[in-house]
Every structure is written in C-alpha cells, then in structure tokens.
C-alpha atoms as a PDB file:
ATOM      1  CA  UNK A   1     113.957 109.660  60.624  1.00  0.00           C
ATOM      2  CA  UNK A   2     113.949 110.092  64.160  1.00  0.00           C
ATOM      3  CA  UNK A   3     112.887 113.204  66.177  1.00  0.00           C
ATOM      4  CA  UNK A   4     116.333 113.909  68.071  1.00  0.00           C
ATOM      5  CA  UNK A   5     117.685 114.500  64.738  1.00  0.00           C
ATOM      6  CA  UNK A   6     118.971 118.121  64.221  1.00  0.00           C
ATOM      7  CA  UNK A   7     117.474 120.182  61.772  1.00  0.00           C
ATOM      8  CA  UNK A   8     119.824 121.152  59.213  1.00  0.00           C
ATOM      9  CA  UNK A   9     119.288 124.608  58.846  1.00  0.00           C
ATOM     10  CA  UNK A  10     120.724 126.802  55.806  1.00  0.00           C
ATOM     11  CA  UNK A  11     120.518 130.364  54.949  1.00  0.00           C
ATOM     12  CA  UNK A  12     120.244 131.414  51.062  1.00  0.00           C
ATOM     13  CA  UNK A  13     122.057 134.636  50.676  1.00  0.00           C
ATOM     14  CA  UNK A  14     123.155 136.839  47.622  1.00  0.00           C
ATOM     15  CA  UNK A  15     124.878 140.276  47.673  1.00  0.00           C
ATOM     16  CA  UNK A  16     122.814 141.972  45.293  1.00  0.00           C
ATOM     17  CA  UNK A  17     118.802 141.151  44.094  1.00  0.00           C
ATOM     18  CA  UNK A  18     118.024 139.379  40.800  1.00  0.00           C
ATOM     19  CA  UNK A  19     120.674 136.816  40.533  1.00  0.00           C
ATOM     20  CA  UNK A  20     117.818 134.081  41.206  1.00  0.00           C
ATOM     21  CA  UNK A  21     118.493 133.530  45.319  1.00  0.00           C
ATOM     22  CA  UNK A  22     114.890 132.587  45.615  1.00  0.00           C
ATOM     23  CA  UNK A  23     114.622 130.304  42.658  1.00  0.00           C
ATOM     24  CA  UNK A  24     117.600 128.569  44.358  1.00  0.00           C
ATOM     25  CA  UNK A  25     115.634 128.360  47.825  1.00  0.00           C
ATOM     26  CA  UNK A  26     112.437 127.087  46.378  1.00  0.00           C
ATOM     27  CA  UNK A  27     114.192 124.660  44.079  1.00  0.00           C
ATOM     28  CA  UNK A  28     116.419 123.261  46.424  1.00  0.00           C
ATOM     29  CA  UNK A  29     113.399 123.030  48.948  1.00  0.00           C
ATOM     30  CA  UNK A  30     111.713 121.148  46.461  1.00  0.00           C
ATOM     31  CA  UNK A  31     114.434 119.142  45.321  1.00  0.00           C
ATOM     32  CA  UNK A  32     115.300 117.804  49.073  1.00  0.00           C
ATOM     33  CA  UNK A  33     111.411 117.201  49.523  1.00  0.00           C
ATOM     34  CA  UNK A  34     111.023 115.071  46.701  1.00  0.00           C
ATOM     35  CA  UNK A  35     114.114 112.953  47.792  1.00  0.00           C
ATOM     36  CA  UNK A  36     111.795 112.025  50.943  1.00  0.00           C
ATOM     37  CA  UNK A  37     113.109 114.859  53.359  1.00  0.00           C
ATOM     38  CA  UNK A  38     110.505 116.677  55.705  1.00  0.00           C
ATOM     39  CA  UNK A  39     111.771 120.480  54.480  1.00  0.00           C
ATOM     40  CA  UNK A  40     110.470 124.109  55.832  1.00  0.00           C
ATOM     41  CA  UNK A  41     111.506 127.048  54.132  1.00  0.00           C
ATOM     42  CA  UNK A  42     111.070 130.092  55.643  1.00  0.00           C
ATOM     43  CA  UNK A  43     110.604 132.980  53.065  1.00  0.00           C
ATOM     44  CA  UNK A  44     112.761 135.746  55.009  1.00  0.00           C
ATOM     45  CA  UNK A  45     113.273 138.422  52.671  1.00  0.00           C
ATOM     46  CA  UNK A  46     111.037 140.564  53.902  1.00  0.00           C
ATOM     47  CA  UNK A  47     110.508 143.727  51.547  1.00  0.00           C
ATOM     48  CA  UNK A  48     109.918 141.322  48.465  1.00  0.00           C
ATOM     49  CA  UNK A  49     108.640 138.122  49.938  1.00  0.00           C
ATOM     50  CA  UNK A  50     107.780 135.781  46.757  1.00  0.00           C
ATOM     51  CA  UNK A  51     108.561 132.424  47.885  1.00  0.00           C
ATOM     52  CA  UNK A  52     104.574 131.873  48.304  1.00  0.00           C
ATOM     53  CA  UNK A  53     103.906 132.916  44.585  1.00  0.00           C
ATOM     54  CA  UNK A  54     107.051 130.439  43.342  1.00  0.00           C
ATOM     55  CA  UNK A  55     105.339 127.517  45.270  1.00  0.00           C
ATOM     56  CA  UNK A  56     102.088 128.466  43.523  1.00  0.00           C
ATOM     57  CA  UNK A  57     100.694 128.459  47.772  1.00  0.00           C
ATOM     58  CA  UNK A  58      98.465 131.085  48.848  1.00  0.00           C
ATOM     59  CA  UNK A  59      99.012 132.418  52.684  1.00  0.00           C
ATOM     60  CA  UNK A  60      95.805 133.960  55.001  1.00  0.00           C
ATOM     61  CA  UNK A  61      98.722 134.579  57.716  1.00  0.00           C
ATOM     62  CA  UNK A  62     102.301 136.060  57.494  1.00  0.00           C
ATOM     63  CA  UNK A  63     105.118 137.027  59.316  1.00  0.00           C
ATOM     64  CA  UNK A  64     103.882 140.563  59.938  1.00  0.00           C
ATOM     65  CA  UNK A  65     100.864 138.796  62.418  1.00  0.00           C
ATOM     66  CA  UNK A  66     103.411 136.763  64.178  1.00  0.00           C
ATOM     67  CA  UNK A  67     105.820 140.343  64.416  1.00  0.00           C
ATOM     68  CA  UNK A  68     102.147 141.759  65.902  1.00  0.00           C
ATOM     69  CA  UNK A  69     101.822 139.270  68.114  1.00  0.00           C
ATOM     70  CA  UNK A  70      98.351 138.315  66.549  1.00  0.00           C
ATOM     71  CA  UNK A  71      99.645 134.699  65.005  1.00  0.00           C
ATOM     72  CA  UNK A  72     101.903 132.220  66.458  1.00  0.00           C
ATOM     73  CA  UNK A  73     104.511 130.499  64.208  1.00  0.00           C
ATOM     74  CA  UNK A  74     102.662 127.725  64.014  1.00  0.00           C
ATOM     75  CA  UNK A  75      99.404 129.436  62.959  1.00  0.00           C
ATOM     76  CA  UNK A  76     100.888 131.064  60.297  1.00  0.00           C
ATOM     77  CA  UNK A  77     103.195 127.776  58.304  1.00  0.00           C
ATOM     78  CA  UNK A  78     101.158 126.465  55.988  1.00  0.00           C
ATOM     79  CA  UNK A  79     101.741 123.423  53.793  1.00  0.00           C
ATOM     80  CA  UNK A  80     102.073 124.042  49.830  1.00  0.00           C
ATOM     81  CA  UNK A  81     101.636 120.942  47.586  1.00  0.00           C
ATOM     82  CA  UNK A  82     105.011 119.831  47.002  1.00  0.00           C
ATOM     83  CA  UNK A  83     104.422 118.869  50.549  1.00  0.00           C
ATOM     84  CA  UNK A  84     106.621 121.993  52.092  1.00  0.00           C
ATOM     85  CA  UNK A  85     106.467 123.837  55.415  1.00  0.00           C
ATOM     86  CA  UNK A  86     106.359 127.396  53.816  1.00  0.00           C
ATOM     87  CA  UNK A  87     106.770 130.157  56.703  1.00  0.00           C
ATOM     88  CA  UNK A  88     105.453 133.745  54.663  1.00  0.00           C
ATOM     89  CA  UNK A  89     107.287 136.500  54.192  1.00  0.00           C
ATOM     90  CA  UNK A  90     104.833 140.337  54.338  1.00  0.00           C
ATOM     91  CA  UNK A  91     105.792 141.537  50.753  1.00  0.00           C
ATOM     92  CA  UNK A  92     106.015 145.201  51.016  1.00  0.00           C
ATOM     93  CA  UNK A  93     105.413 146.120  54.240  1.00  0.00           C
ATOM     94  CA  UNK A  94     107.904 148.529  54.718  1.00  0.00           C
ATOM     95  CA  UNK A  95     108.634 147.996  58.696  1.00  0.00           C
ATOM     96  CA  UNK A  96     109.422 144.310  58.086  1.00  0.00           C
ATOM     97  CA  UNK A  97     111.808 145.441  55.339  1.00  0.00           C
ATOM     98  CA  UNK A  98     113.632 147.303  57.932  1.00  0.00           C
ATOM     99  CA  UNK A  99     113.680 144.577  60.559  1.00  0.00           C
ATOM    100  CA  UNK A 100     116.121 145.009  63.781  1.00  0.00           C
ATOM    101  CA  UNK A 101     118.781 142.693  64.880  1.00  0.00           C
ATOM    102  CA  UNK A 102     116.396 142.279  67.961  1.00  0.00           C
ATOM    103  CA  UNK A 103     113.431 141.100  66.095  1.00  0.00           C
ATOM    104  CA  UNK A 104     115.296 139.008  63.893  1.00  0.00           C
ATOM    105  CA  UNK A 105     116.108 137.183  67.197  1.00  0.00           C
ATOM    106  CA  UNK A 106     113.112 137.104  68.288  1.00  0.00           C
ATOM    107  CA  UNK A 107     112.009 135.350  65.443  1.00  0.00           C
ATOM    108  CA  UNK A 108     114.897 133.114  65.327  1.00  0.00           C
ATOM    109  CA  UNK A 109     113.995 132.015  68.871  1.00  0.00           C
ATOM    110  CA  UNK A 110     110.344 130.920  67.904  1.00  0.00           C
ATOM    111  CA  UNK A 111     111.515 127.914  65.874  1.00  0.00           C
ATOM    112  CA  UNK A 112     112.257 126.300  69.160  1.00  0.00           C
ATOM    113  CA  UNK A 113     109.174 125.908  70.047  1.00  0.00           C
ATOM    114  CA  UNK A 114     107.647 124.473  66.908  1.00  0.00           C
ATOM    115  CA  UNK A 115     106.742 120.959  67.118  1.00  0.00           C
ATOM    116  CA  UNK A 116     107.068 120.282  63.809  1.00  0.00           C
ATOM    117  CA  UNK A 117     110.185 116.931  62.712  1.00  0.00           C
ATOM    118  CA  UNK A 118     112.254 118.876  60.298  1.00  0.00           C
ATOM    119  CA  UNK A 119     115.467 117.704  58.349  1.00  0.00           C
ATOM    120  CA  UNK A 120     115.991 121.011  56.463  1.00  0.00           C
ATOM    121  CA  UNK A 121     114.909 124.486  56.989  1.00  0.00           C
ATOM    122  CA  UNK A 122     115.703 126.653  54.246  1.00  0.00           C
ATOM    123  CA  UNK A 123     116.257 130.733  55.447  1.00  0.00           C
ATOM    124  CA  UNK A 124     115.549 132.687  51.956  1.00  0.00           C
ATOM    125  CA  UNK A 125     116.742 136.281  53.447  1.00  0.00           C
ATOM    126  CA  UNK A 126     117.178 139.554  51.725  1.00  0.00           C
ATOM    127  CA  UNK A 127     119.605 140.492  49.196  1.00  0.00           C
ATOM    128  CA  UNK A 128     122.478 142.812  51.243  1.00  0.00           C
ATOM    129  CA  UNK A 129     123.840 142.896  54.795  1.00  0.00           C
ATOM    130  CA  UNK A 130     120.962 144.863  56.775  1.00  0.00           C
ATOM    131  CA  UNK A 131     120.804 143.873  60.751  1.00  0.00           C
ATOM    132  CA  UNK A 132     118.355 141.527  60.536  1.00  0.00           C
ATOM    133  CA  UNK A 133     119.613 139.104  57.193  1.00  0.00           C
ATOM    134  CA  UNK A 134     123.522 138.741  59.230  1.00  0.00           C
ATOM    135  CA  UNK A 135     121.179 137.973  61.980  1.00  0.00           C
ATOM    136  CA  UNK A 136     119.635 135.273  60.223  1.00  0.00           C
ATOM    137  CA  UNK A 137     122.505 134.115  58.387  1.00  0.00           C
ATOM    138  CA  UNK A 138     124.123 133.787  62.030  1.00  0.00           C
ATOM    139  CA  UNK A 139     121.746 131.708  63.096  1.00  0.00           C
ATOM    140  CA  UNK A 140     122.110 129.242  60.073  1.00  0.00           C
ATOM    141  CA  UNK A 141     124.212 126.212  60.413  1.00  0.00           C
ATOM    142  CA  UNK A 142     125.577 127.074  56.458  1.00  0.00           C
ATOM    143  CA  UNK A 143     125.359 129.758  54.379  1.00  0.00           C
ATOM    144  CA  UNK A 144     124.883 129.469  50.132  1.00  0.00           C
ATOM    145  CA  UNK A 145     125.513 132.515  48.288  1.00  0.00           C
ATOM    146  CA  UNK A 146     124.037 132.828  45.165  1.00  0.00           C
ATOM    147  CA  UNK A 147     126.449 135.144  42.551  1.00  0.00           C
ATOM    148  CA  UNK A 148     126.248 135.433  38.805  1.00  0.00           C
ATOM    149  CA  UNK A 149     129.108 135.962  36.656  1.00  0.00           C
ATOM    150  CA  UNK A 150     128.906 139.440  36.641  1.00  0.00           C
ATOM    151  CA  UNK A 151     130.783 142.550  37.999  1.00  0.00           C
ATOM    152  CA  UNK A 152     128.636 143.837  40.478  1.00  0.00           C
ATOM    153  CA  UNK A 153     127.369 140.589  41.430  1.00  0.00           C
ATOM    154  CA  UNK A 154     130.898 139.319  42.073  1.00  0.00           C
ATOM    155  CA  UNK A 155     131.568 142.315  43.659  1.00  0.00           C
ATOM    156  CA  UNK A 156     128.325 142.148  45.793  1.00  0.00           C
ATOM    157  CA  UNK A 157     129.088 138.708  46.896  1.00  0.00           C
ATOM    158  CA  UNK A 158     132.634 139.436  47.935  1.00  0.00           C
ATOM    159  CA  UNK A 159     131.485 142.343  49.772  1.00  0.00           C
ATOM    160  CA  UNK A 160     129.242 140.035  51.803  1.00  0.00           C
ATOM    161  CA  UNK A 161     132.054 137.078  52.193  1.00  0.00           C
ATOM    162  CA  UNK A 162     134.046 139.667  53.483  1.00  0.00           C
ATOM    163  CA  UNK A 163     131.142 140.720  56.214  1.00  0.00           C
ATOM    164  CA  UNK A 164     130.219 137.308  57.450  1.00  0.00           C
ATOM    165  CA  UNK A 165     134.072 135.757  57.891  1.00  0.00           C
ATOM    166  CA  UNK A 166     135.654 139.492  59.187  1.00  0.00           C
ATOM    167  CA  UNK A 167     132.938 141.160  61.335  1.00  0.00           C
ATOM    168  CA  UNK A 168     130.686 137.573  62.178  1.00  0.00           C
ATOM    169  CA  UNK A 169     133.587 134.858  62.116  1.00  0.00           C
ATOM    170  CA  UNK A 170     130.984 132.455  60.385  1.00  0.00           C
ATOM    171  CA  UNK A 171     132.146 129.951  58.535  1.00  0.00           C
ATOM    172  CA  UNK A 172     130.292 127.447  56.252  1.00  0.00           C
ATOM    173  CA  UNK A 173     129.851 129.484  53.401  1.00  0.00           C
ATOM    174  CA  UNK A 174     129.679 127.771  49.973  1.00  0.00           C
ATOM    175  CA  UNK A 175     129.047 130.290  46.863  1.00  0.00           C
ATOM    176  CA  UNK A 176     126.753 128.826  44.754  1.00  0.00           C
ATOM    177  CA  UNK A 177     126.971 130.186  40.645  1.00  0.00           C
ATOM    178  CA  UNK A 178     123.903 130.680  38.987  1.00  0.00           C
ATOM    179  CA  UNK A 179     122.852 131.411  35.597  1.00  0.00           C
ATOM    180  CA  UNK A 180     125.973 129.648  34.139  1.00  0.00           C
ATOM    181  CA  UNK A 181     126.734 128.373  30.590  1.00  0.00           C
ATOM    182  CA  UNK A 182     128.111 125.199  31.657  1.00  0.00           C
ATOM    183  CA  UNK A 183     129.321 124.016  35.389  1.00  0.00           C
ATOM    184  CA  UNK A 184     132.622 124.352  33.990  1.00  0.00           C
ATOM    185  CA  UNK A 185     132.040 127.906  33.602  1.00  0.00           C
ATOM    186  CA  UNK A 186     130.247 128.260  37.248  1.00  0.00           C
ATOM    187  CA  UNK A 187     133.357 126.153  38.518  1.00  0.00           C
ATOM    188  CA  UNK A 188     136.096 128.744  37.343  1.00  0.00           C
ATOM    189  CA  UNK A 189     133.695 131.526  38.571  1.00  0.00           C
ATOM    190  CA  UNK A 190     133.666 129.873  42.165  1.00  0.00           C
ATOM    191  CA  UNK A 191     137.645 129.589  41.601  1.00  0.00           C
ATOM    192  CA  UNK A 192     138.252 133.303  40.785  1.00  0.00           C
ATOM    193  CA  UNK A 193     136.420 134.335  43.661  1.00  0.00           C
ATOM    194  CA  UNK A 194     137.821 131.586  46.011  1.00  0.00           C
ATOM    195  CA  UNK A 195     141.028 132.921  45.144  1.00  0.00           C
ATOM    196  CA  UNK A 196     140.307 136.513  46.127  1.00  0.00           C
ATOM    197  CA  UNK A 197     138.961 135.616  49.549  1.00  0.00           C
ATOM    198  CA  UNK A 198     142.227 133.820  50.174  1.00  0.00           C
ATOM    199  CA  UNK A 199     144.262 136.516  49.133  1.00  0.00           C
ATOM    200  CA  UNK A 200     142.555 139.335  50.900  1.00  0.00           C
ATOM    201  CA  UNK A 201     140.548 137.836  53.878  1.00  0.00           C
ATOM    202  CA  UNK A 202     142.409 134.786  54.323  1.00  0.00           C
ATOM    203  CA  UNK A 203     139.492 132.356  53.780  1.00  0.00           C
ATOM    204  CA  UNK A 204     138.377 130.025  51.923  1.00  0.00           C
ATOM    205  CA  UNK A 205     134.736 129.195  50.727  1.00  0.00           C
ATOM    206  CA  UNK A 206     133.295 126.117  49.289  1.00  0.00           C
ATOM    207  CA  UNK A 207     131.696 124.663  46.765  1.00  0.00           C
ATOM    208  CA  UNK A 208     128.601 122.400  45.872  1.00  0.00           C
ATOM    209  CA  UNK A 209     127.735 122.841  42.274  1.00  0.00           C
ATOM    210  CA  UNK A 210     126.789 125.512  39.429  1.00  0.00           C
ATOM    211  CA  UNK A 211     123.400 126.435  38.169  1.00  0.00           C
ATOM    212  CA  UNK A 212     122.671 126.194  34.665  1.00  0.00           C
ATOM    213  CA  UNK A 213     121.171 129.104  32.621  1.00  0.00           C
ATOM    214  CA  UNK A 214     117.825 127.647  31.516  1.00  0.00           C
ATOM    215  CA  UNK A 215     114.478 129.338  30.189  1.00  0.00           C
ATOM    216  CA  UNK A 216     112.593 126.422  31.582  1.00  0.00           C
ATOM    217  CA  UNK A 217     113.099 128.185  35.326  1.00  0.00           C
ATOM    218  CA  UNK A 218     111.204 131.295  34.353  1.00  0.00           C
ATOM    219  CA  UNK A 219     108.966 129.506  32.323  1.00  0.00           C
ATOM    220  CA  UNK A 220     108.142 127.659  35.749  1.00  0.00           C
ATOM    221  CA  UNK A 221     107.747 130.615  37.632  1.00  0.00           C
ATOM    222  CA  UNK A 222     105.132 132.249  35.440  1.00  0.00           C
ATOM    223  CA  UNK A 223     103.653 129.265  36.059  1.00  0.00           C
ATOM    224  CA  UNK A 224     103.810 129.340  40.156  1.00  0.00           C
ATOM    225  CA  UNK A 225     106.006 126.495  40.008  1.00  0.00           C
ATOM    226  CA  UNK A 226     109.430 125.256  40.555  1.00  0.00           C
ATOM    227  CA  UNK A 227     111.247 124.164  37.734  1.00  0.00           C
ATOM    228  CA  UNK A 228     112.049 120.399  39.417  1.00  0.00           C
ATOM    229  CA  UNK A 229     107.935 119.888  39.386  1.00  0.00           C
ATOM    230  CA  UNK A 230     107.595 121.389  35.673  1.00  0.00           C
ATOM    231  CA  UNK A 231     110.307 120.562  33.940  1.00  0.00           C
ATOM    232  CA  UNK A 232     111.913 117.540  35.594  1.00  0.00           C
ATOM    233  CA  UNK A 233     114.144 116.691  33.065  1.00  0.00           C
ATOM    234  CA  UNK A 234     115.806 120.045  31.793  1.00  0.00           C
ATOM    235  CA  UNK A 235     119.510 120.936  33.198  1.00  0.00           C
ATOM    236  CA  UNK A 236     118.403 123.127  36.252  1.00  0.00           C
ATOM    237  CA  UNK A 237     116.099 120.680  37.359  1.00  0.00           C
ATOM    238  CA  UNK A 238     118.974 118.089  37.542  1.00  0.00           C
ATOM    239  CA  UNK A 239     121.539 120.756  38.766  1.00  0.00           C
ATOM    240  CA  UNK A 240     119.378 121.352  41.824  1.00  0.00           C
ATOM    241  CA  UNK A 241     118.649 118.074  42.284  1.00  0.00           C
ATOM    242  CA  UNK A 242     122.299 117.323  42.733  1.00  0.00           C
ATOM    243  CA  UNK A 243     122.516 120.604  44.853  1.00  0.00           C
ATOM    244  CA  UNK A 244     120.191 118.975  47.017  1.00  0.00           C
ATOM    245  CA  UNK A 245     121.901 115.625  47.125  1.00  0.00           C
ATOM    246  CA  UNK A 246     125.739 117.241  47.759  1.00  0.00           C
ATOM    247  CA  UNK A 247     123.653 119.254  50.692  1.00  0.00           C
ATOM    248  CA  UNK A 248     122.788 115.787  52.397  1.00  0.00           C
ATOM    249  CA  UNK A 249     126.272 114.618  51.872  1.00  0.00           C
ATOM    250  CA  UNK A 250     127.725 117.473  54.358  1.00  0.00           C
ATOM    251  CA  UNK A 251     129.086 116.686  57.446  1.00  0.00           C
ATOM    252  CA  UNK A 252     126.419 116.869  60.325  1.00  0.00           C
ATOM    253  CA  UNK A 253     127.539 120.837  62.559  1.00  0.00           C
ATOM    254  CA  UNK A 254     127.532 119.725  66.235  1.00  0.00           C
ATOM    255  CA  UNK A 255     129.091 123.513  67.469  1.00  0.00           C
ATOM    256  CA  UNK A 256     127.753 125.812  64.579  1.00  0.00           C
ATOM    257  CA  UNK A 257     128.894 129.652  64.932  1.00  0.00           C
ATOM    258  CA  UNK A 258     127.063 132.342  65.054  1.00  0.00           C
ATOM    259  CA  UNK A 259     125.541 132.410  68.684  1.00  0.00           C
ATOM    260  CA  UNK A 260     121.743 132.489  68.485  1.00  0.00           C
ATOM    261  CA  UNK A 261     120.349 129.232  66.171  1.00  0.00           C
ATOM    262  CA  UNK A 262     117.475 128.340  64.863  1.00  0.00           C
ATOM    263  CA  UNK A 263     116.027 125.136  66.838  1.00  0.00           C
ATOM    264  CA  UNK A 264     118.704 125.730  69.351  1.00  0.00           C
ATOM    265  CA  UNK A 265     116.794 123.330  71.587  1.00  0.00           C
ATOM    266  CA  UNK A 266     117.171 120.563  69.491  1.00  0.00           C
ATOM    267  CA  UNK A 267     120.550 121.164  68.499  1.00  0.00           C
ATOM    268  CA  UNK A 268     121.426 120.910  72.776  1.00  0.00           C
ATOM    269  CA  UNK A 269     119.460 117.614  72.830  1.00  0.00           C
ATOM    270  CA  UNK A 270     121.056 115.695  69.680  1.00  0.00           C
ATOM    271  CA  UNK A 271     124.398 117.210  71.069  1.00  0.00           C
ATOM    272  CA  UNK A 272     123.576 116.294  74.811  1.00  0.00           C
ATOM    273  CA  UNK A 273     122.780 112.900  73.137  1.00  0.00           C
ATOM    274  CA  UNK A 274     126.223 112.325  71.369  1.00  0.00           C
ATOM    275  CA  UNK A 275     127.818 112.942  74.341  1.00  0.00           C
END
C-alpha cells in the first residue's frame, strides 16, 4: 500500500459504559490487522483506559507524558503482538478524564506529524458526550456506536445520535449492536432505532453488522486477549471479522466533516493528488 494513501480513521463511541465499546475497538483492530492492514488504535477513553490490558501489551509511556509535554507521540506508541500501533490511554488520572475541547485538539493535531504508513486508526473514546470525546469523534472520518438492546443503552445511544447530527452536523455514523442473540435480532435493533432518528432528527444512520453474545469474548479478556486471536472460530470472532471486512468495503471520505482531522496532512495530499 502506498504512502499517499489516507488513513482511514474511525471513532468507537457508545452512549453509556459497559456495552463492550472497547472489545469492539480491540477486536476490530485486530481483525483488520490480521487481514494484512497496518492498524493504530488509539486507546482514548481516558478515565478507564484498558485497551493495553485487552491487547495483553504493557506501556512505560502514556498519554498523560505526551499531555506534559515529557513524551512525544511517537515515544509513547508502542507495538503489541498482534502487530498493532497501540497509543495508551492514563487509566485514572482524573485530569485526563476531564480533558478540554482544546487539548483534545491538540492531540488530534499530533497525528500529523507521525511518520508512521497507516490504513486504519481506530479512536476508542469515552462512553458520553464530554468536550473532548465530540472532539474526537469530529475529527474521525466515521463514527460506530456500540448499543445493546437495552433501555438505557438505546436511550444513551439516541441521546448521542441526536448530539453528533443536531449540534456537530457529522455524518457517517453506523450503530453497531452488540451482545445480540442472533444478527437478526441486532438487525431489528439497528431498525427500531433507525426509525426513531428519522422520525425525530431527520437522519438516518447505517449499518455494518451485529455482534453476537458469546462467553468466548470475556473468556479472552481474562486472558489479555482478543477473542479473534483466542477463539478464532467462535461467532464473535467471525462477526468482527466481517465487521472488519464491510469497514474496507466503505467508500474512501475525500471532504470528511467535522473540521479538525486526524492526519489532516495526509488527507490534503491524497486529496491534492486526486485532483
């Protein structure tokens, strides 16, 4: 692949915590890797950053040195074995937790300047819609949000539709059901709330796929794994692996919204280079 190529960059969102966002970044990381893709993820949910732990990776540097100044972003990426670009959250450091729109920026801006050829960077960010997670979701080129077929979560999810396509104008927003009994199941999930954002906010999201229920995934993590390198051959594995193969079937974003982007240099060249 060559190096003008734009990095695809998507944000992993969910409107609540605990319906599995990060099991959905690190698995879809993981699944996009193993299909030959050079893949970053950077582990933005800052108050419960876990993405290291998943991978089974262990981090000397994190985002809070780069935030100090002490690290570059460079210094701080580290490769885990699956052969990822992992960029550390700071779990529990409470200032990071609270990060401003500004810093989020700031941090945004940095991934110009990595050197690094990258097809995909995943954004894991923070359950809810603080400053700094509609920052990074901004700066995405498409936005996956995780929801379980439950109340609140539903509710939580809609709530955060409702943010991005009103307040933001972002589109690209696919909801992605996890947890499911069957994809039929996640499919009529994705349809009830589809529905709703057309009544009431006159949008529509997409859709990819569903995510199976399966004890296999947990089993994994206890394991600091993802389920695609432990248990290749259960029904999550193979649900993200299509996730990850409908994700490299999307259209190429030449004029993403959302302002600020991640590897905004890069996206100017490859579009300077269509032109």
């Amino acid at each position: 692949m060559s190096n003008n190529k734009t990095t695809e960059v998507i944000g992993i969102a969910s409107g609540k915590g605990g319906v599995g966002k990060t099991t959905v970044s690190i698995n879809l990381a993981v699944a996009l890797a193993q299909r030959g893709h050079d893949v970053m993820l950077f582990d933005a949910d800052l108050g419960l950053a876990n993405a290291q732990i998943a991978l089974g990776a262990r981090a000397e540097y994190n985002l809070s040195h780069f935030l100090a100044g002490q690290k570059t972003l460079e210094e701080i990426t580290i490769t885990t074995r699956q052969g990822i670009q992992l960029i550390p959250g700071a779990s529990g450091v409470q200032e990071l937790a609270a990060l401003s729109q500004l810093q989020a920026a700031s941090i945004v801006q940095a991934f110009s300047n990595l050197g690094k050829k990258i097809d995909y960077l995943i954004v894991d960010v923070a359950a809810g819609i603080s400053p700094s997670v509609l920052a990074f979701l901004a700066a995405c080129q498409r936005r996956f949000i995780v929801v379980q077929d439950d109340p609140s979560s539903i509710a939580d999810a809609y709530g955060t539709i409702k943010v991005l396509t009103q307040e933001m104008k972002l589109d690209e927003i696919y909801l992605v059901p996890n947890l499911v009994d069957s994809q039929t199941q996640g499919w009529k999930l994705y349809q009830r709330l589809n529905d709703v954002c057309v009544r009431f906010l006159g949008e529509s999201i997409h859709y990819l796929t569903s995510i199976e229920n399966d004890e296999m995934v947990l089993a994994a993590l206890k394991k600091y794994q993802s389920v695609m390198e432990m248990a290749p051959g259960t029904a999550a594995a193979r649900d993200f692996r299509r996730l990850a193969e409908l994700s490299t079937q999307l259209r190429a974003i030449d004029h993403p919204s959302g302002g600020l982007q991640f590897f905004m240099e890069r996206l100017l060249q490859s579009n300077t280079k269509n032109t």
